[in-house]
C-alpha atoms as a PDB file:
ATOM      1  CA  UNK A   1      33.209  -7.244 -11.488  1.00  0.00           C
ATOM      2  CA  UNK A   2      30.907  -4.918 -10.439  1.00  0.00           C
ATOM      3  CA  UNK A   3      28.593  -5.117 -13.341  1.00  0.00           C
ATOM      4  CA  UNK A   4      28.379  -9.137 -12.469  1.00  0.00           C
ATOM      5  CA  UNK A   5      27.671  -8.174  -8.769  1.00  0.00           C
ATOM      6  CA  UNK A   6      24.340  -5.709  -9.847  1.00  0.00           C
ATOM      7  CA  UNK A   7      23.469  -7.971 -12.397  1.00  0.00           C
ATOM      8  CA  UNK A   8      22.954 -10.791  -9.996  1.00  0.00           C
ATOM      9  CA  UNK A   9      21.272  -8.648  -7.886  1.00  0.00           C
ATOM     10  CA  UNK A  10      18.815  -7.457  -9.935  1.00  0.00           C
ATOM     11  CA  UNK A  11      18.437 -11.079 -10.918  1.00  0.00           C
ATOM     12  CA  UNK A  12      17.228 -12.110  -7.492  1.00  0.00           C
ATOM     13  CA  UNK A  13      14.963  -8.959  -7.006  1.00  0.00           C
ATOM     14  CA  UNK A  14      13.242  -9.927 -10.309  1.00  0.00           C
ATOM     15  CA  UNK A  15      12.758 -13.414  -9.255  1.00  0.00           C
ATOM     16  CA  UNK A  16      10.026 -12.809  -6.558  1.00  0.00           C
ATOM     17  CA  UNK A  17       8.031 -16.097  -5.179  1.00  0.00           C
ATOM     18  CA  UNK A  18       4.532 -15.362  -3.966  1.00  0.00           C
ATOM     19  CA  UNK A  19       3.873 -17.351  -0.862  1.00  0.00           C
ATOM     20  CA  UNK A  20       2.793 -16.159   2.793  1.00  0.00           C
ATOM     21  CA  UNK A  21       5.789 -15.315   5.158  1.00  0.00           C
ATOM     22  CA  UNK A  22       5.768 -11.641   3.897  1.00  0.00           C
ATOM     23  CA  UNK A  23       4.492  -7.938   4.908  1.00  0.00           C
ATOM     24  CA  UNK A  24       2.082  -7.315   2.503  1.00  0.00           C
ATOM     25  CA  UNK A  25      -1.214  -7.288   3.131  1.00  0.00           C
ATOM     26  CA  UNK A  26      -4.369  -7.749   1.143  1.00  0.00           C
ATOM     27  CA  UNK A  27      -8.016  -6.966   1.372  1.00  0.00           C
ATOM     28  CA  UNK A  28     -10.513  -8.584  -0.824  1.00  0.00           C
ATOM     29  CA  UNK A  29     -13.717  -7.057  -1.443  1.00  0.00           C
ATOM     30  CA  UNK A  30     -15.898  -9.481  -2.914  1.00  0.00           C
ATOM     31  CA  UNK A  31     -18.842  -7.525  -5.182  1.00  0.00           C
ATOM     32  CA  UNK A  32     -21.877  -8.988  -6.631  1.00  0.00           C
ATOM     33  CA  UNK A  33     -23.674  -7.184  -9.207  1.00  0.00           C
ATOM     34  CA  UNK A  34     -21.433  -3.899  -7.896  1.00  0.00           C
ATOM     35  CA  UNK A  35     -22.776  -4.301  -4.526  1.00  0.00           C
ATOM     36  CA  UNK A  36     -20.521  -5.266  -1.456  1.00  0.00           C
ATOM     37  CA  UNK A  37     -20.903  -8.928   0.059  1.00  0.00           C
ATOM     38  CA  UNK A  38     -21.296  -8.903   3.299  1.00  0.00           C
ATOM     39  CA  UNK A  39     -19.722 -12.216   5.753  1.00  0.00           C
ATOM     40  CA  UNK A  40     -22.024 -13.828   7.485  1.00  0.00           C
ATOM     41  CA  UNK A  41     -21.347 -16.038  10.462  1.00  0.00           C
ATOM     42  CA  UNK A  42     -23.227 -19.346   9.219  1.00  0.00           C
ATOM     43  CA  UNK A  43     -21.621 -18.972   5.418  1.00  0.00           C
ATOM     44  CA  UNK A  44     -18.506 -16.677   6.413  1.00  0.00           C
ATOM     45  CA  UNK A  45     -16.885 -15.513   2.531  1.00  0.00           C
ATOM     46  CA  UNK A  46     -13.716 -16.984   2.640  1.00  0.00           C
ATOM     47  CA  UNK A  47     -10.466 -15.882  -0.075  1.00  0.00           C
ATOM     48  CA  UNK A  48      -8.752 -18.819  -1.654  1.00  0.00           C
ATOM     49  CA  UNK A  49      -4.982 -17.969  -3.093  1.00  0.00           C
ATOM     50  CA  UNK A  50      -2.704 -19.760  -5.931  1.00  0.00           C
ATOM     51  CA  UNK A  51       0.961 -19.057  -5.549  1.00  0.00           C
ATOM     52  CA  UNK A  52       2.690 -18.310  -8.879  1.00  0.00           C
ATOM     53  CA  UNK A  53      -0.336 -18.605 -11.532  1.00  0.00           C
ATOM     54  CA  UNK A  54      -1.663 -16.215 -13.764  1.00  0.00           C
ATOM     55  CA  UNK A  55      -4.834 -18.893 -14.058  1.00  0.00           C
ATOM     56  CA  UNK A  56      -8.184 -20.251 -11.948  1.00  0.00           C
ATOM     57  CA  UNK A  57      -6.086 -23.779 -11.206  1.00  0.00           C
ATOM     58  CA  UNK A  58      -9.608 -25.201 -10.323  1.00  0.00           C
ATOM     59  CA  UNK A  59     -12.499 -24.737  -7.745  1.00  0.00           C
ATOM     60  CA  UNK A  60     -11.823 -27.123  -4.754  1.00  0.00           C
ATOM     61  CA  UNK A  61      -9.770 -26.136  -1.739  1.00  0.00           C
ATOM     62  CA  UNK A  62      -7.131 -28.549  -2.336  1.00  0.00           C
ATOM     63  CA  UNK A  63      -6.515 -26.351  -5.420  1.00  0.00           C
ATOM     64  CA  UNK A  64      -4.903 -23.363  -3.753  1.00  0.00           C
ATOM     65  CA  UNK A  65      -2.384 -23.114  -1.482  1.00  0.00           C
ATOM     66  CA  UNK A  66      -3.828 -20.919   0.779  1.00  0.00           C
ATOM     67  CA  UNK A  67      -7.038 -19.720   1.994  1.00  0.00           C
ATOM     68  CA  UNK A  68      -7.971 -16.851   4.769  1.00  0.00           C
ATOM     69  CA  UNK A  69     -11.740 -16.564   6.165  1.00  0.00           C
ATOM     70  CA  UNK A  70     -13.980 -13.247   6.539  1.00  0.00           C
ATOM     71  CA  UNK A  71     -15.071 -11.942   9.672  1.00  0.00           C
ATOM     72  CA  UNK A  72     -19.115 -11.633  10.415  1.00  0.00           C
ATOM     73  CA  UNK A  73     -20.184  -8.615   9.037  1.00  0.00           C
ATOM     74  CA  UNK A  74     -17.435  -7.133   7.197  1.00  0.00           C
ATOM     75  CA  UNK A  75     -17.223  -6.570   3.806  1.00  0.00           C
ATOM     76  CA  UNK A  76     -14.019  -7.544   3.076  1.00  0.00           C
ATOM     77  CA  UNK A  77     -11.347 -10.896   3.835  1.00  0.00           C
ATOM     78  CA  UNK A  78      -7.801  -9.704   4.845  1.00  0.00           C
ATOM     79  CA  UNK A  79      -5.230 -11.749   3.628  1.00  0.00           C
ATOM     80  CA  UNK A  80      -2.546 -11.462   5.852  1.00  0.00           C
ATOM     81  CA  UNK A  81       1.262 -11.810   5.615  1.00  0.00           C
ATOM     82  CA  UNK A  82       1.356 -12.007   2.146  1.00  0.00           C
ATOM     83  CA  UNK A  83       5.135 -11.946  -0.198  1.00  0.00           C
ATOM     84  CA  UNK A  84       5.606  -9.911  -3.751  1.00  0.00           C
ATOM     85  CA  UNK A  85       4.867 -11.814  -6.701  1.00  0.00           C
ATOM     86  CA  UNK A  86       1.772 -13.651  -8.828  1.00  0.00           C
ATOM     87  CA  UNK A  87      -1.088 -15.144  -7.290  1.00  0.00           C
ATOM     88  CA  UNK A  88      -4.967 -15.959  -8.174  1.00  0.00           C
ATOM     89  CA  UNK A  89      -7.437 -15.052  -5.961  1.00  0.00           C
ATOM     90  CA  UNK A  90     -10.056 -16.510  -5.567  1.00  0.00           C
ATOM     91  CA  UNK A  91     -13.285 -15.813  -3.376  1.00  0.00           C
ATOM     92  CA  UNK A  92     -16.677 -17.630  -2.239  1.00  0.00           C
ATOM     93  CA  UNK A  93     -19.106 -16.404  -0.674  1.00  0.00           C
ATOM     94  CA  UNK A  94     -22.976 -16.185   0.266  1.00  0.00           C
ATOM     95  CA  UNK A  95     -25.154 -12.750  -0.976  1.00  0.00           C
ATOM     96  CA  UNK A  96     -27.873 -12.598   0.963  1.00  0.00           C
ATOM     97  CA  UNK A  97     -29.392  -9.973  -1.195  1.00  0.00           C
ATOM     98  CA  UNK A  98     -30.120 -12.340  -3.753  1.00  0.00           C
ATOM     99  CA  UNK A  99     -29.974 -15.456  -1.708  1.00  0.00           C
ATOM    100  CA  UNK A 100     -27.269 -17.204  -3.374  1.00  0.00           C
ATOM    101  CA  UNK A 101     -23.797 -18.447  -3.194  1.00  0.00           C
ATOM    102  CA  UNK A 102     -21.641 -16.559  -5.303  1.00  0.00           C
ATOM    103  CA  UNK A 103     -17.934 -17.075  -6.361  1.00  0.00           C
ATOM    104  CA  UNK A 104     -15.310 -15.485  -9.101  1.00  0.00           C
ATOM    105  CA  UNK A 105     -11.643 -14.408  -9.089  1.00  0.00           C
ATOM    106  CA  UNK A 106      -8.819 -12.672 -11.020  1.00  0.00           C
ATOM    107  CA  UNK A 107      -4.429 -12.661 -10.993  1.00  0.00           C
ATOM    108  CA  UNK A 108      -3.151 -10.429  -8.662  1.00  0.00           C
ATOM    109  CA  UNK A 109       0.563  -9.426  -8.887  1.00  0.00           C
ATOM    110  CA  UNK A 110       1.684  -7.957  -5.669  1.00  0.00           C
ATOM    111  CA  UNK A 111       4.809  -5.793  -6.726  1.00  0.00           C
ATOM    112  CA  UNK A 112       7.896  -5.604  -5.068  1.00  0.00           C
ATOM    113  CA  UNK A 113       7.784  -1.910  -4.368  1.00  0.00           C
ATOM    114  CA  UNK A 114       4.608  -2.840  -2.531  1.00  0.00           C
ATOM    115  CA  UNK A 115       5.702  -5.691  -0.530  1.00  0.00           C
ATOM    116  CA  UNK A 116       5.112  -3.806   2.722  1.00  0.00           C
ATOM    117  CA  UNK A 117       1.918  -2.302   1.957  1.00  0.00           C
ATOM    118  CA  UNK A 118      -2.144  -3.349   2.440  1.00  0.00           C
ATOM    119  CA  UNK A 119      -3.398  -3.507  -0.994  1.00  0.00           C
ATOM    120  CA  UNK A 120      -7.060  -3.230  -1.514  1.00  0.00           C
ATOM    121  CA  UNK A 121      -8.528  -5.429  -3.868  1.00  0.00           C
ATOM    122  CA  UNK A 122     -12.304  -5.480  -5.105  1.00  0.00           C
ATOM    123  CA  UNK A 123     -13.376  -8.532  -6.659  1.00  0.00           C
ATOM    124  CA  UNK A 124     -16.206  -9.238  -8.725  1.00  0.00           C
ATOM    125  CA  UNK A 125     -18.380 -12.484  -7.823  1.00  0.00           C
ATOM    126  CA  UNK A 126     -21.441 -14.066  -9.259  1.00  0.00           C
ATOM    127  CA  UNK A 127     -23.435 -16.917  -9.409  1.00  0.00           C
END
């Protein structure tokens, strides 16, 4: 009986759904050409996030389930409130180094053990 009891449990701490509602917390750093990408307040970079992919599902905000905005002149978009489990992230934003629009993104597991923690994420863009 008890062996049934931990297995389902273990079952259902396995089965984690990404999706906002959570404590985690994550901070995109968008990079282009290894230099940071600054948010401006005309083009502010702004994180786009699949739940439960391991793919790019496509590039228009309808796409994604989620999206958070940067602040003007940070380097970084927090992604707030944030559940364990798969997501792609996905970023746009505007280098003004280069003077152009740059975009990219990679799958991001957020772990269970680190469901309560900010997890810092750099992210390499280009054109």
């Amino acid at each position: 009986m008890r062996f049934l009891l931990l297995l389902t449990l273990l079952s259902l701490a396995s089965c984690q759904k990404a999706g906002t509602g959570g404590d985690a917390s994550l901070k995109v750093y968008p990079q282009h050409h290894g230099v940071s990408v600054i948010n401006h307040e005309g083009y502010p970079d702004t994180v786009f996030l699949k739940f439960n992919v391991d793919e790019l599902p496509g590039t228009r905000p309808s796409d994604f389930d989620s999206y958070f905005v940067g602040k003007p002149i940070e380097n970084f978009i927090l992604c707030d409130g944030l559940k364990a489990g798969k997501y792609y992230v996905y970023a746009v934003g505007y280098d003004s180094i280069w003077g152009a629009r740059v975009k990219g993104g990679m799958p991001l597991k957020i772990k269970y053990s680190d469901r309560k923690d900010e997890i810092n994420l750099t992210l390499p863009v280009t054109e």
